[in-house]
Protein backbone atom coordinates (compact mmCIF):
# COMPACT_ATOMS: atom_id res chain seq x y z
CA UNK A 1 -16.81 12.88 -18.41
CA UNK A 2 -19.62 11.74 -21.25
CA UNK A 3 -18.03 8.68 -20.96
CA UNK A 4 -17.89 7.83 -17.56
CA UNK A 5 -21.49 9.23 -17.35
CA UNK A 6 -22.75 6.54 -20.60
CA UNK A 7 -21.10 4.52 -19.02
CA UNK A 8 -22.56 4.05 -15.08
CA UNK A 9 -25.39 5.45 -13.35
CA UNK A 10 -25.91 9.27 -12.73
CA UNK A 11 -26.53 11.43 -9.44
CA UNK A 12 -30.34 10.21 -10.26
CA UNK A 13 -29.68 6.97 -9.53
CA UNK A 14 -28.10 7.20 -6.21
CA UNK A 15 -31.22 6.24 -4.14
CA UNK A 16 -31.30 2.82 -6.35
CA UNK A 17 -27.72 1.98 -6.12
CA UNK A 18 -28.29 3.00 -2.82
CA UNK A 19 -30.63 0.23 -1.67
CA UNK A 20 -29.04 -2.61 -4.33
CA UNK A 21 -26.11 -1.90 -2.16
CA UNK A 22 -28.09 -2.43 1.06
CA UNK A 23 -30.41 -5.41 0.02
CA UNK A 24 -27.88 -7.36 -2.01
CA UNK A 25 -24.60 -6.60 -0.99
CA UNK A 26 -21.17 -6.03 -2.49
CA UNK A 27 -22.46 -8.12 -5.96
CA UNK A 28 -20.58 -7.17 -9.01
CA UNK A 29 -22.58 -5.37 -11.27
CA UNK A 30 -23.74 -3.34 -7.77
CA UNK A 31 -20.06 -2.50 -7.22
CA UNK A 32 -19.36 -1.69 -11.07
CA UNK A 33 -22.11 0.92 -11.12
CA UNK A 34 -21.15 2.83 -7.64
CA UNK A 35 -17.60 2.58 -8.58
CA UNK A 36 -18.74 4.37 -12.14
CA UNK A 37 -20.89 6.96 -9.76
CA UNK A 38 -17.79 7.55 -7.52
CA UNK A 39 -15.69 7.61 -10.47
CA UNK A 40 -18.07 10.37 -12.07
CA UNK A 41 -18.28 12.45 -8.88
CA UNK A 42 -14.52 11.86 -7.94
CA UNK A 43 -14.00 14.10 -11.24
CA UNK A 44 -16.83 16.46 -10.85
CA UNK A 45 -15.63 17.48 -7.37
CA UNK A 46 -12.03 16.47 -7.23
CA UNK A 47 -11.25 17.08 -10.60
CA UNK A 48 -9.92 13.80 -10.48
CA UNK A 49 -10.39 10.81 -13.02
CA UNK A 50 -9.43 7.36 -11.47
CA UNK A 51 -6.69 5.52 -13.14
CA UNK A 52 -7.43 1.49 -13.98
CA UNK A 53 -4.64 0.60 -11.16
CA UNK A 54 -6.89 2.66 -8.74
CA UNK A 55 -10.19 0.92 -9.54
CA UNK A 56 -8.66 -2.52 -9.08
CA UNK A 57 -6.87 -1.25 -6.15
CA UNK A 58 -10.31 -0.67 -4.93
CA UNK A 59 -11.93 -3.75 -5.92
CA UNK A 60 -9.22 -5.76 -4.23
CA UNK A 61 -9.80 -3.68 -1.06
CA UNK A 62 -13.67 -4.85 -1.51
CA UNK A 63 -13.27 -8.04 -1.40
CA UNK A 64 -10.88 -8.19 1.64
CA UNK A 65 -7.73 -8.34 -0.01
CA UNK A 66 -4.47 -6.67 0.10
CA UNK A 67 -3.46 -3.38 -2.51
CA UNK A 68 -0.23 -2.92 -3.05
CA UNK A 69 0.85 0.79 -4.30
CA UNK A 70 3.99 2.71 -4.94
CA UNK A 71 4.10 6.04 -3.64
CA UNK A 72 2.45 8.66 -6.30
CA UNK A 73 0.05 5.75 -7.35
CA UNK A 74 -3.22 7.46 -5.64
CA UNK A 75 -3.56 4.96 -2.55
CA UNK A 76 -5.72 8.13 -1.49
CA UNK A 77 -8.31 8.15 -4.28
CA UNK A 78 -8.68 4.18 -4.71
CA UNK A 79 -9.41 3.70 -0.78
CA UNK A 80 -11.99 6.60 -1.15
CA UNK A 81 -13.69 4.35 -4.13
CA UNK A 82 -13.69 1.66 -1.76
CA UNK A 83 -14.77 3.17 1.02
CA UNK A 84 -17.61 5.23 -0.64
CA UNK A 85 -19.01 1.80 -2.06
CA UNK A 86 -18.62 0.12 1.44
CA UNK A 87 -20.63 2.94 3.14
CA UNK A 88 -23.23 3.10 0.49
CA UNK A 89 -24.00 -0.67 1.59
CA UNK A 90 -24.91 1.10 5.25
CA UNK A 91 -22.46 -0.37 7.16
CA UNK A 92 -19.61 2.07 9.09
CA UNK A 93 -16.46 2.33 6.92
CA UNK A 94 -13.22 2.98 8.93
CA UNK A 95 -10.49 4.08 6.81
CA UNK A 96 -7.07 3.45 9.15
CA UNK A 97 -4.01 6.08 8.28
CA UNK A 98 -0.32 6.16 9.21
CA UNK A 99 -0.64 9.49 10.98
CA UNK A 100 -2.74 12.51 12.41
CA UNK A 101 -1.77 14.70 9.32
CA UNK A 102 -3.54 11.99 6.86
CA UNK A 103 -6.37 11.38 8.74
CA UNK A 104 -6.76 15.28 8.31
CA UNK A 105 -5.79 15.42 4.84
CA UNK A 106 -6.97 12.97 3.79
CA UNK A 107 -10.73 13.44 5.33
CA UNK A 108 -11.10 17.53 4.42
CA UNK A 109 -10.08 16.59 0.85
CA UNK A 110 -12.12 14.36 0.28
CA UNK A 111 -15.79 15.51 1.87
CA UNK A 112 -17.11 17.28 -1.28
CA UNK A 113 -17.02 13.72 -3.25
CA UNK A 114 -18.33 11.73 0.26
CA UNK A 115 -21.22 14.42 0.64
CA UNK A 116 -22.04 14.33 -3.24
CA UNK A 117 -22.89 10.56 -2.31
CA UNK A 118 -25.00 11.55 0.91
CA UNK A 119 -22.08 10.27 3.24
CA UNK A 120 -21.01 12.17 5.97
CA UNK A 121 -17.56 11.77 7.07
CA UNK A 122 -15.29 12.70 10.19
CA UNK A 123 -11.82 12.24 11.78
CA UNK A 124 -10.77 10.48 14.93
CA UNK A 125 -7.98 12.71 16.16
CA UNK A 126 -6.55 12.90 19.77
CA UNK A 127 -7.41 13.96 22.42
CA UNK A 128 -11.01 13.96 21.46
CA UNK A 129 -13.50 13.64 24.09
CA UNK A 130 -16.14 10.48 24.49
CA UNK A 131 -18.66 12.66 22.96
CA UNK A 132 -16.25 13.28 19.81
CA UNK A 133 -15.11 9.85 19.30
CA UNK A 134 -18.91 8.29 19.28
CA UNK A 135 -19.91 11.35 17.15
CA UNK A 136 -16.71 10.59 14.52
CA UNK A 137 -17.67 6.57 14.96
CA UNK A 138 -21.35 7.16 13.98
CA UNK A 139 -20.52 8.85 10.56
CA UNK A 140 -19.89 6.57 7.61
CA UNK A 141 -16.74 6.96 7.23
CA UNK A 142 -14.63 7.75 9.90
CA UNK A 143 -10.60 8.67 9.34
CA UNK A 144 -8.60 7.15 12.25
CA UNK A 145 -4.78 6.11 13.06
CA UNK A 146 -4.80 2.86 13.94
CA UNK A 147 -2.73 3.91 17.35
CA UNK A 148 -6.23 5.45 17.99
CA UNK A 149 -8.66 3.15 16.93
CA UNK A 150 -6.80 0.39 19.22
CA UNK A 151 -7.05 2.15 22.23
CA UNK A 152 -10.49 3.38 21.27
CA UNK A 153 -10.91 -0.58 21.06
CA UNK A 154 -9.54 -1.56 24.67
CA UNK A 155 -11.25 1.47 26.14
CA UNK A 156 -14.26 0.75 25.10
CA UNK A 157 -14.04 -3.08 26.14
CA UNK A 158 -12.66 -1.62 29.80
CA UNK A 159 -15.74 0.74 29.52
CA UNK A 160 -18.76 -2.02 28.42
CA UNK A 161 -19.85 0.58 25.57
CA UNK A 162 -18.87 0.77 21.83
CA UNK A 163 -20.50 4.14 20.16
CA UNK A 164 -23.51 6.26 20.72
CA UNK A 165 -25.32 3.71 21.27
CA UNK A 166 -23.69 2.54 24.35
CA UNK A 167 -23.72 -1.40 23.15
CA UNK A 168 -21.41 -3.48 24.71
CA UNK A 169 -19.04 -4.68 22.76
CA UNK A 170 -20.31 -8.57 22.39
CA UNK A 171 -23.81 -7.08 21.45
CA UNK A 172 -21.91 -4.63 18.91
CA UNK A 173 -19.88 -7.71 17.16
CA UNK A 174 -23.30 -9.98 17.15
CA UNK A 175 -25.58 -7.08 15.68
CA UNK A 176 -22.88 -6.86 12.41
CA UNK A 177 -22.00 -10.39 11.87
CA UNK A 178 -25.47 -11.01 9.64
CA UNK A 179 -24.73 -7.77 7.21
CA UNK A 180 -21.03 -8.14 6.92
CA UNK A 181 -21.93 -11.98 6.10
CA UNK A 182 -24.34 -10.86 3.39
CA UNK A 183 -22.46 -7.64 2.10
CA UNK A 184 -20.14 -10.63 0.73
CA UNK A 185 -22.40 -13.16 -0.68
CA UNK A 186 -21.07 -16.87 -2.06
């Protein structure tokens, strides 16, 4: 751990990385230090250190690219990394599972390391009600199968409304084109 913690920022420095993360996007050296952060916390309240595989895993996954990993590899922990260091940006992270049990899993397991970072998290399960589903969606991370999030999708084009917000759905897509466009800066 005195390692990992020499080697990136500390619990201290979260408000920092924090607002790097929001102002300049998903820059290198931004996404080094949160994944050190995550890394550190992963094992403080996991009791889990990430493996190198993992961390690239989760670098690919940043920068919209495909991860390939065998079963037993920790596909689990590396899309946490990722997702923790999306969310920290302040955009909404959805993380899309195979099945109900994962997005359970997979979500409870992993809250103590999301709320260390000031994330809150939630699950998408059926047959959650419109209040639970725009609850789940406005969390920073939300767990979903993607059976669920598509037919969250059409019914809330059929509907006119996208969260708790009640946008529609072309006012939803134009409000985060401008900080998905700078979360990846050229």
């Amino acid at each position: 751990e005195s390692a990992l913690a020499q080697a990136g920022p500390d619990e201290a420095a979260l408000p920092s990385l924090r607002l790097a993360l929001a102002r300049q996007g998903l820059r290198p050296a931004s996404v080094a230090r949160c994944f050190a952060l995550v890394s550190l916390l992963a094992h403080r309240h996991l009791g889990l250190r990430p493996f190198d595989a993992q961390l690239l895993a989760a670098r690919a996954v940043i920068d919209n690219r495909l991860a390939e990993m065998a079963t037993g590899d920790g596909k689990t922990l590396a899309i946490a990394i990722a997702a923790a260091t999306a969310a920290l940006t302040g955009m909404p992270v959805h993380v899309i599972t195979a099945n109900d049990y994962l997005v359970t899993r997979d979500a409870a397991w992993l809250r103590p390391l999301y709320a260390a970072l000031g994330l809150r998290a939630a699950t998408r399960l059926p047959p959650d009600s419109a209040a639970a589903r725009s609850q789940a969606y406005g969390c920073d991370i939300t767990y979903v199968t993607a059976k669920e999030l598509v037919f969250d999708y059409l019914r809330d084009g059929l509907t006119g409304t996208v969260g708790a917000h009640g946008a529609t759905a072309k006012r939803r897509r134009d409000a985060l084109a401008a900080p998905l466009a700078r979360l990846h800066p050229t």
